[in-house]
PDB file of N, CA and C in Angstrom:
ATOM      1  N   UNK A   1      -8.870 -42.354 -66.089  1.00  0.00           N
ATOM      2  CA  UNK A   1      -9.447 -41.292 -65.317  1.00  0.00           C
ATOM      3  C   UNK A   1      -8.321 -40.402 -64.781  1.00  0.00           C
ATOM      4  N   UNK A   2      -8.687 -38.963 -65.168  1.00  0.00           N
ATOM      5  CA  UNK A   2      -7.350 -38.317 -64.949  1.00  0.00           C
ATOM      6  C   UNK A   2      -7.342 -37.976 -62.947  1.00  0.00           C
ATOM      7  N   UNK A   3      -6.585 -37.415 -62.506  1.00  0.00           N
ATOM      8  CA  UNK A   3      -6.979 -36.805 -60.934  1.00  0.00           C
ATOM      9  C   UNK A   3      -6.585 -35.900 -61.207  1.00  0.00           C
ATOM     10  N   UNK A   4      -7.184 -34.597 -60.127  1.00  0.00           N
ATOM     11  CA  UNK A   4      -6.725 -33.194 -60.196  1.00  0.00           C
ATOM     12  C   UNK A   4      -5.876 -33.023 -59.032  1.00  0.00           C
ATOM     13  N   UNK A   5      -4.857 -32.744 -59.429  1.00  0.00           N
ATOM     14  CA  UNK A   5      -3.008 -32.312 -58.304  1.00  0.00           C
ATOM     15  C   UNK A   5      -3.110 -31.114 -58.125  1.00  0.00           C
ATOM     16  N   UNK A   6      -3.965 -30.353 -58.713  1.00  0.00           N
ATOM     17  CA  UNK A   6      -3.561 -28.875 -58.628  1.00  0.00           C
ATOM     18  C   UNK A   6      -3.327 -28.572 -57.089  1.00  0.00           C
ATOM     19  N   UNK A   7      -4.175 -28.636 -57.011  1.00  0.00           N
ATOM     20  CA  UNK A   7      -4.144 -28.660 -55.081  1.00  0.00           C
ATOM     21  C   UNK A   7      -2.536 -28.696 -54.446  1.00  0.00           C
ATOM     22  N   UNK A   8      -2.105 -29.932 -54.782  1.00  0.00           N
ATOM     23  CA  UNK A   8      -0.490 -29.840 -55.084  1.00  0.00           C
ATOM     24  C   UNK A   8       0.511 -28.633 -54.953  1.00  0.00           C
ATOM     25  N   UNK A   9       0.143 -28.008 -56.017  1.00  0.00           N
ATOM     26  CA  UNK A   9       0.865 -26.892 -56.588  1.00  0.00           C
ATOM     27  C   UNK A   9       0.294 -25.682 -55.982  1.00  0.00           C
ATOM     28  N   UNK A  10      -0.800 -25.561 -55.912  1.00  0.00           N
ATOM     29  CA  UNK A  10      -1.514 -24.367 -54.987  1.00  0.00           C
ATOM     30  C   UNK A  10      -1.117 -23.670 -53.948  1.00  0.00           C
ATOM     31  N   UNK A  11      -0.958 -22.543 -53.995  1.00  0.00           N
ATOM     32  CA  UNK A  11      -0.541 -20.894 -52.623  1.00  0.00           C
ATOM     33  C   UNK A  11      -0.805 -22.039 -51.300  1.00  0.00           C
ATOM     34  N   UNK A  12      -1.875 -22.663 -51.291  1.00  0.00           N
ATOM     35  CA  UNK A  12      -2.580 -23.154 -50.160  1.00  0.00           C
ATOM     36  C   UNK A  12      -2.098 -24.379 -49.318  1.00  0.00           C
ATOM     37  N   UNK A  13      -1.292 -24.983 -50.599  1.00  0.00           N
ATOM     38  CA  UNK A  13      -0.410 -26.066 -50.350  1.00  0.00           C
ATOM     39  C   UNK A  13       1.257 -25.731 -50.177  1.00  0.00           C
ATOM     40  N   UNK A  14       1.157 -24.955 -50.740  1.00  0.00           N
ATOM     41  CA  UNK A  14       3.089 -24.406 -50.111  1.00  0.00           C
ATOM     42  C   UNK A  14       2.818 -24.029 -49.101  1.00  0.00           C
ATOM     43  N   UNK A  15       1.435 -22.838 -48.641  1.00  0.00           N
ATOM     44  CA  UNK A  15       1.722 -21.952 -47.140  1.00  0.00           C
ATOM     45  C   UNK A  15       1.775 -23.613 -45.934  1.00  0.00           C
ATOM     46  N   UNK A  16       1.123 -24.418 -46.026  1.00  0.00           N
ATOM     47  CA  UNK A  16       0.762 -25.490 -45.211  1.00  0.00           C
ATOM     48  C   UNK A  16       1.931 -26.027 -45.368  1.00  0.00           C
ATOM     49  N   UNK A  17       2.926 -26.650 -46.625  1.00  0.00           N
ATOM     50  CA  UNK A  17       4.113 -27.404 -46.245  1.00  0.00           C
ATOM     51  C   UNK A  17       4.957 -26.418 -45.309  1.00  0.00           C
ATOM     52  N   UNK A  18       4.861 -25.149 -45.805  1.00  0.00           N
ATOM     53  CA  UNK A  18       6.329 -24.237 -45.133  1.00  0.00           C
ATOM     54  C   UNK A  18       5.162 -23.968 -43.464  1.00  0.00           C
ATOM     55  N   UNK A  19       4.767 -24.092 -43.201  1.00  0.00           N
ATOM     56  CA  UNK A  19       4.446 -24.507 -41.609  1.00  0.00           C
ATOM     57  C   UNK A  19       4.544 -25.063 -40.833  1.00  0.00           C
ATOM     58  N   UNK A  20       4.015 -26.457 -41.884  1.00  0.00           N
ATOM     59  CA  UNK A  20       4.491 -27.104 -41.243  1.00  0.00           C
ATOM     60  C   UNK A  20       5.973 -27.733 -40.801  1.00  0.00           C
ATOM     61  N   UNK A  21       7.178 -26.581 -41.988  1.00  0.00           N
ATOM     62  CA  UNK A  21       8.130 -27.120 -41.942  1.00  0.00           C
ATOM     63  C   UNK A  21       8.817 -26.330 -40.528  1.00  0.00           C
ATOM     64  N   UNK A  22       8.352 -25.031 -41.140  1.00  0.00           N
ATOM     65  CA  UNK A  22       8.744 -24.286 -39.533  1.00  0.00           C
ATOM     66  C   UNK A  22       8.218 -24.845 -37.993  1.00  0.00           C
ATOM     67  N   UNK A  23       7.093 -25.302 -38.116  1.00  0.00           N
ATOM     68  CA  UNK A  23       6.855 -25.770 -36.857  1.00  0.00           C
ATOM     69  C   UNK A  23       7.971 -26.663 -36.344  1.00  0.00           C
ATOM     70  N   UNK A  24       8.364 -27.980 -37.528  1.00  0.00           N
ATOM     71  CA  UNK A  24       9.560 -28.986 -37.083  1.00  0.00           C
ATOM     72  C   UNK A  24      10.704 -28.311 -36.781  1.00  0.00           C
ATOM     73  N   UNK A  25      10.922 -27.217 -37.567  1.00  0.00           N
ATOM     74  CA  UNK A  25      12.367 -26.540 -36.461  1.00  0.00           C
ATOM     75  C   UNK A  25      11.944 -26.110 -35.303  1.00  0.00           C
ATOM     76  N   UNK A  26      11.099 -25.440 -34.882  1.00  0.00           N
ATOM     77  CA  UNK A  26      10.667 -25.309 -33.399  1.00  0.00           C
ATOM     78  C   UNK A  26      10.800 -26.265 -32.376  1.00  0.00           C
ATOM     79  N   UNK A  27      10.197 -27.441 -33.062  1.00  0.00           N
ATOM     80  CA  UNK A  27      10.089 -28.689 -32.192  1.00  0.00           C
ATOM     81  C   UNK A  27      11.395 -28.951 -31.966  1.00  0.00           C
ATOM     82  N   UNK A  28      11.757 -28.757 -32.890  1.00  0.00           N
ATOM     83  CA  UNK A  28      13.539 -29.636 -32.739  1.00  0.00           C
ATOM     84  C   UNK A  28      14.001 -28.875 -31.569  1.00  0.00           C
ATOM     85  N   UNK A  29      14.306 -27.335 -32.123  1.00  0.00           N
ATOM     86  CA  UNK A  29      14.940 -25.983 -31.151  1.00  0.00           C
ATOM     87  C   UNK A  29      14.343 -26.700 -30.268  1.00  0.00           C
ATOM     88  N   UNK A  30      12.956 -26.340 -29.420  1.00  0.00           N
ATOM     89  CA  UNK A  30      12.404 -26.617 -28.190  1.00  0.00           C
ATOM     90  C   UNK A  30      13.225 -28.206 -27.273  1.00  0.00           C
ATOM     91  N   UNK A  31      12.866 -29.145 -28.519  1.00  0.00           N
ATOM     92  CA  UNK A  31      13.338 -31.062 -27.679  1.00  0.00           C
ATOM     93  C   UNK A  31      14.928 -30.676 -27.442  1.00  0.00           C
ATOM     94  N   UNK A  32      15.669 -29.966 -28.126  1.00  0.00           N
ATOM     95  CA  UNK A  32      17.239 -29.845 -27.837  1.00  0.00           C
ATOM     96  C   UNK A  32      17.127 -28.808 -26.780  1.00  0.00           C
ATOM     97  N   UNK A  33      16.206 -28.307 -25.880  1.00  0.00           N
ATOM     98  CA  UNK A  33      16.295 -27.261 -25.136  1.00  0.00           C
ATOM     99  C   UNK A  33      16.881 -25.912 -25.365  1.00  0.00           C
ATOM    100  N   UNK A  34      17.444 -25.676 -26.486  1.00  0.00           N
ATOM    101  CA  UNK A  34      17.363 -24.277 -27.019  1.00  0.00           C
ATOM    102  C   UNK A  34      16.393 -23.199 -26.669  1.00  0.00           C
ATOM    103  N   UNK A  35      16.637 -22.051 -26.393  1.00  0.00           N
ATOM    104  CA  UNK A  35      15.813 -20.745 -25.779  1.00  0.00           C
ATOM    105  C   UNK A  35      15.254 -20.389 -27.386  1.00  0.00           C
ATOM    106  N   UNK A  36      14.262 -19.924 -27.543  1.00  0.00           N
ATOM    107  CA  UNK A  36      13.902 -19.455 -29.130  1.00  0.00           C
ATOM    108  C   UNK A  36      13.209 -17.814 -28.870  1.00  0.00           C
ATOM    109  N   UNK A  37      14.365 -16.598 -28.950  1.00  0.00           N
ATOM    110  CA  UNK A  37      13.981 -15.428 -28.823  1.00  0.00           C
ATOM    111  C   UNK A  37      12.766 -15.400 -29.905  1.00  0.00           C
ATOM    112  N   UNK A  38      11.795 -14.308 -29.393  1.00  0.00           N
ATOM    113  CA  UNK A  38      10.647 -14.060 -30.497  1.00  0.00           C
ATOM    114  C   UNK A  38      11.126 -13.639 -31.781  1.00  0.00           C
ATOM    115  N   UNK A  39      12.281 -12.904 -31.708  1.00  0.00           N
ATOM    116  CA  UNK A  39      12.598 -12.314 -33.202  1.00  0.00           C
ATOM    117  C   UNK A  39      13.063 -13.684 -34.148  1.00  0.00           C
ATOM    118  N   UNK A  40      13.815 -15.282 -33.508  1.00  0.00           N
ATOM    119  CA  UNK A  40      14.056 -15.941 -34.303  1.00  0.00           C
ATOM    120  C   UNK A  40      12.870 -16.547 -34.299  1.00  0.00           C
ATOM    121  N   UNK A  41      11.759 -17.075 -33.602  1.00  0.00           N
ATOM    122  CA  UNK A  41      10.341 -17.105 -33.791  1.00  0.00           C
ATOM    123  C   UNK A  41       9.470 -16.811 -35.080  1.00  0.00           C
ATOM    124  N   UNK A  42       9.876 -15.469 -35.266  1.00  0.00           N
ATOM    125  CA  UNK A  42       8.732 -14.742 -35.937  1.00  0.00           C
ATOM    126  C   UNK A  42       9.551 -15.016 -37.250  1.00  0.00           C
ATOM    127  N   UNK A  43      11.035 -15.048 -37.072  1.00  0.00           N
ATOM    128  CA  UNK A  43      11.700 -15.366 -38.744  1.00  0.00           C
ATOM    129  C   UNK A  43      10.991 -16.571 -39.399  1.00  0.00           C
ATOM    130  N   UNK A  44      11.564 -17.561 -38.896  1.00  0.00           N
ATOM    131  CA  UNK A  44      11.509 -18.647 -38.863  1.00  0.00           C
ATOM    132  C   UNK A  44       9.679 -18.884 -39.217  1.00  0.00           C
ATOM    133  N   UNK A  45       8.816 -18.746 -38.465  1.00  0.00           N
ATOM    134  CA  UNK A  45       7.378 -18.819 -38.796  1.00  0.00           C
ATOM    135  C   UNK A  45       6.965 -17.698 -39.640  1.00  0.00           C
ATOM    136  N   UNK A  46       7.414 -16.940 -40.360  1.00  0.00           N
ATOM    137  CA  UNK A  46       6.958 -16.225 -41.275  1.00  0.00           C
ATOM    138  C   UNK A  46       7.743 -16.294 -42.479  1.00  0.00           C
ATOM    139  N   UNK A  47       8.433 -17.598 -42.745  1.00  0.00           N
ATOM    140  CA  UNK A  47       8.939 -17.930 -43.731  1.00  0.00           C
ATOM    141  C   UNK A  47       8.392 -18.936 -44.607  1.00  0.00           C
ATOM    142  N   UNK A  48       8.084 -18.385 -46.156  1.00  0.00           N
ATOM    143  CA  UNK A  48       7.444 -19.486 -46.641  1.00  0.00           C
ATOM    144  C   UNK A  48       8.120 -20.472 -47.743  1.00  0.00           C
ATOM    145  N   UNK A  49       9.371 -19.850 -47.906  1.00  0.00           N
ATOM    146  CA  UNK A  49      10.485 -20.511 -48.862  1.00  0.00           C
ATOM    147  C   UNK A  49      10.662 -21.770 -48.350  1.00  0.00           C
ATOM    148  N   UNK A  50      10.518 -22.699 -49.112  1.00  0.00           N
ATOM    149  CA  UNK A  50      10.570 -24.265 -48.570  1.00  0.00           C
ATOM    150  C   UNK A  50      12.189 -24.932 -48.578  1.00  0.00           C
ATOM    151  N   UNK A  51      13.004 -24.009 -49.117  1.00  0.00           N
ATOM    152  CA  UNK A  51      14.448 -24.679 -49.352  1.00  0.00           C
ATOM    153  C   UNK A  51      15.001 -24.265 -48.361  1.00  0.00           C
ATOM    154  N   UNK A  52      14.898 -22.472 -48.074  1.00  0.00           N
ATOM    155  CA  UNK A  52      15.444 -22.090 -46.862  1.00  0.00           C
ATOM    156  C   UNK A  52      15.426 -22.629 -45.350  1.00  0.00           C
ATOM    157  N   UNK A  53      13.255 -23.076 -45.687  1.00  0.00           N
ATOM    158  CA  UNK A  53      13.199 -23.821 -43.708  1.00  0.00           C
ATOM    159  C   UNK A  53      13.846 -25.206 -44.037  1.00  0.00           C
ATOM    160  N   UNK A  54      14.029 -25.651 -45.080  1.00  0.00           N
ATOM    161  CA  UNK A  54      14.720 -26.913 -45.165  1.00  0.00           C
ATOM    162  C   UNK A  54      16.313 -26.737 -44.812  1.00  0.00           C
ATOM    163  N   UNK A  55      16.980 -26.018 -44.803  1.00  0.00           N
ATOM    164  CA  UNK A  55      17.839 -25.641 -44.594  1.00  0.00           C
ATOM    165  C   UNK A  55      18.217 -25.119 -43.338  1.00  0.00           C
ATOM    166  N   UNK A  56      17.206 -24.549 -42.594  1.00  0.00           N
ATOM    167  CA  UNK A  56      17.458 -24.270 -41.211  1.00  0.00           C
ATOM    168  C   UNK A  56      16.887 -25.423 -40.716  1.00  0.00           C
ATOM    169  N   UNK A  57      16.147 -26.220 -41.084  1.00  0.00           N
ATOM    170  CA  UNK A  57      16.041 -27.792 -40.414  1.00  0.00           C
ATOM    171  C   UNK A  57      16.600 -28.227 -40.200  1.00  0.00           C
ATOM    172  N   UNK A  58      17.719 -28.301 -41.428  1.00  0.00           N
ATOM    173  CA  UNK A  58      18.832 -29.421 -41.210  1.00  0.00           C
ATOM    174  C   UNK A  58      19.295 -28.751 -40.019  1.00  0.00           C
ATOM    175  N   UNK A  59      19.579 -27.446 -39.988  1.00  0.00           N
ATOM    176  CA  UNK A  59      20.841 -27.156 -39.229  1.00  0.00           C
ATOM    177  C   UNK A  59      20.056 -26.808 -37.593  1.00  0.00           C
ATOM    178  N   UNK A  60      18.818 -27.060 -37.637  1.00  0.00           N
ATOM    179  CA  UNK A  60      18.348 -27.231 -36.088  1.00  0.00           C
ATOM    180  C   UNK A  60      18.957 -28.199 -35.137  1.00  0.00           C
ATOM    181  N   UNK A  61      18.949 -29.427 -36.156  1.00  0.00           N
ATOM    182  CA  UNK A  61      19.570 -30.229 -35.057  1.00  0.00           C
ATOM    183  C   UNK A  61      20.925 -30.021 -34.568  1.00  0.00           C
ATOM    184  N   UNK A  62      21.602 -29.649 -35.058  1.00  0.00           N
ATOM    185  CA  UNK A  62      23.385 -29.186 -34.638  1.00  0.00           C
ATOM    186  C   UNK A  62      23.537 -27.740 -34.152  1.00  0.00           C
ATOM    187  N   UNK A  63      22.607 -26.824 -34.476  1.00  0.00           N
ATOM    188  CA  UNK A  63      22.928 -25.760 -33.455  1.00  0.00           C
ATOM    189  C   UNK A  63      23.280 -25.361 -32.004  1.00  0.00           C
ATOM    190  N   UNK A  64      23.943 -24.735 -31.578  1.00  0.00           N
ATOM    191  CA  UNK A  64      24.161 -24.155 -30.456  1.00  0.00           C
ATOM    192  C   UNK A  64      23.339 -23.331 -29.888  1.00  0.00           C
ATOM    193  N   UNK A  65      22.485 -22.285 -30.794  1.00  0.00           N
ATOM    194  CA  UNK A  65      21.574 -21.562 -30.113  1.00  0.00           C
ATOM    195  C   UNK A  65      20.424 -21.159 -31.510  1.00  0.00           C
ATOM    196  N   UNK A  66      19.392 -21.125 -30.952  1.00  0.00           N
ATOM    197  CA  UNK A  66      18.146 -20.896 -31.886  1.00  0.00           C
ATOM    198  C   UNK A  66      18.719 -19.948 -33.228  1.00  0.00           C
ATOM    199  N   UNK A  67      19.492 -18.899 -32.613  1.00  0.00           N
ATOM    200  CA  UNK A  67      19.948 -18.155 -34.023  1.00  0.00           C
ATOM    201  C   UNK A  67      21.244 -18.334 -34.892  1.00  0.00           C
ATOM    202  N   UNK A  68      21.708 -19.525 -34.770  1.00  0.00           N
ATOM    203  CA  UNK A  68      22.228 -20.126 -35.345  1.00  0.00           C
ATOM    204  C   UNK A  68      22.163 -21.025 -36.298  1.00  0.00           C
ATOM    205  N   UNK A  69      20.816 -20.968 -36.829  1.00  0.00           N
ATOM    206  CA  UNK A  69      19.815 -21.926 -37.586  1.00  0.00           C
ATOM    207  C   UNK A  69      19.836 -20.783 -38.923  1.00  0.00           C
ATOM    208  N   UNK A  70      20.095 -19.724 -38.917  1.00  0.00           N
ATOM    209  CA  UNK A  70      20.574 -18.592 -39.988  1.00  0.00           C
ATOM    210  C   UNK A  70      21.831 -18.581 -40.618  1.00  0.00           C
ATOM    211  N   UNK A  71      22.685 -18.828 -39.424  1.00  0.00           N
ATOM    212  CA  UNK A  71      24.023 -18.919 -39.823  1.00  0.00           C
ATOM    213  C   UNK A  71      24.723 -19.678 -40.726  1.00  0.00           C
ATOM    214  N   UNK A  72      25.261 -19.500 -41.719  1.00  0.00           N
ATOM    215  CA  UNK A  72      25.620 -20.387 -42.786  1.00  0.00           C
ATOM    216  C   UNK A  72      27.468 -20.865 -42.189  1.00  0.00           C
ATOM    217  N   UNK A  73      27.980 -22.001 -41.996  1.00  0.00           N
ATOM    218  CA  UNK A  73      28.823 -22.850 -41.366  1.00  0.00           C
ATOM    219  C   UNK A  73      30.143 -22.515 -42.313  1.00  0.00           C
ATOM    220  N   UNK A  74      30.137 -22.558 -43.895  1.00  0.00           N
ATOM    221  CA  UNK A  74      30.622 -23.202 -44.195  1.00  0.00           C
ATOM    222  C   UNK A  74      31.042 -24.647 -44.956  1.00  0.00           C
ATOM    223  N   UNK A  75      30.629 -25.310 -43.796  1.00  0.00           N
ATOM    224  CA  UNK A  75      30.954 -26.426 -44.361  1.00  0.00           C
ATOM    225  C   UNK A  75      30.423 -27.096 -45.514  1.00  0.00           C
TER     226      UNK A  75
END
């Protein structure tokens, strides 16, 4: 019996992962007490690229300030 994944792959299922991925940088920003201006707000939640909020995820937890989650380190 086959199952249907499409759902998976679906507009409907990326907009929901990249939300929910942005929401976890929020949370993070917010639990580390970071200030989160609306303009890094509105980046950040109106992003639906899943590598990029993965990428400012990582770097939520080690930031210094909410807009520093853009900033590329280097390292």
């Amino acid at each position: 019996m086959a199952v249907d994944l499409s759902f998976f792959r679906s507009e409907t299922s990326q907009r929901l992962r990249a939300e929910s991925r942005a929401e976890d940088i929020l949370l993070i920003l917010t639990a580390r007490g970071l200030d989160i201006p609306e303009p890094v707000h509105e980046r950040i939640t109106s992003c639906t690229d899943l590598e990029t909020l993965r990428t400012w995820l990582t770097r939520a937890v080690t930031v210094g300030a909410a807009e520093d989650v853009f900033v590329e380190t280097g390292v």
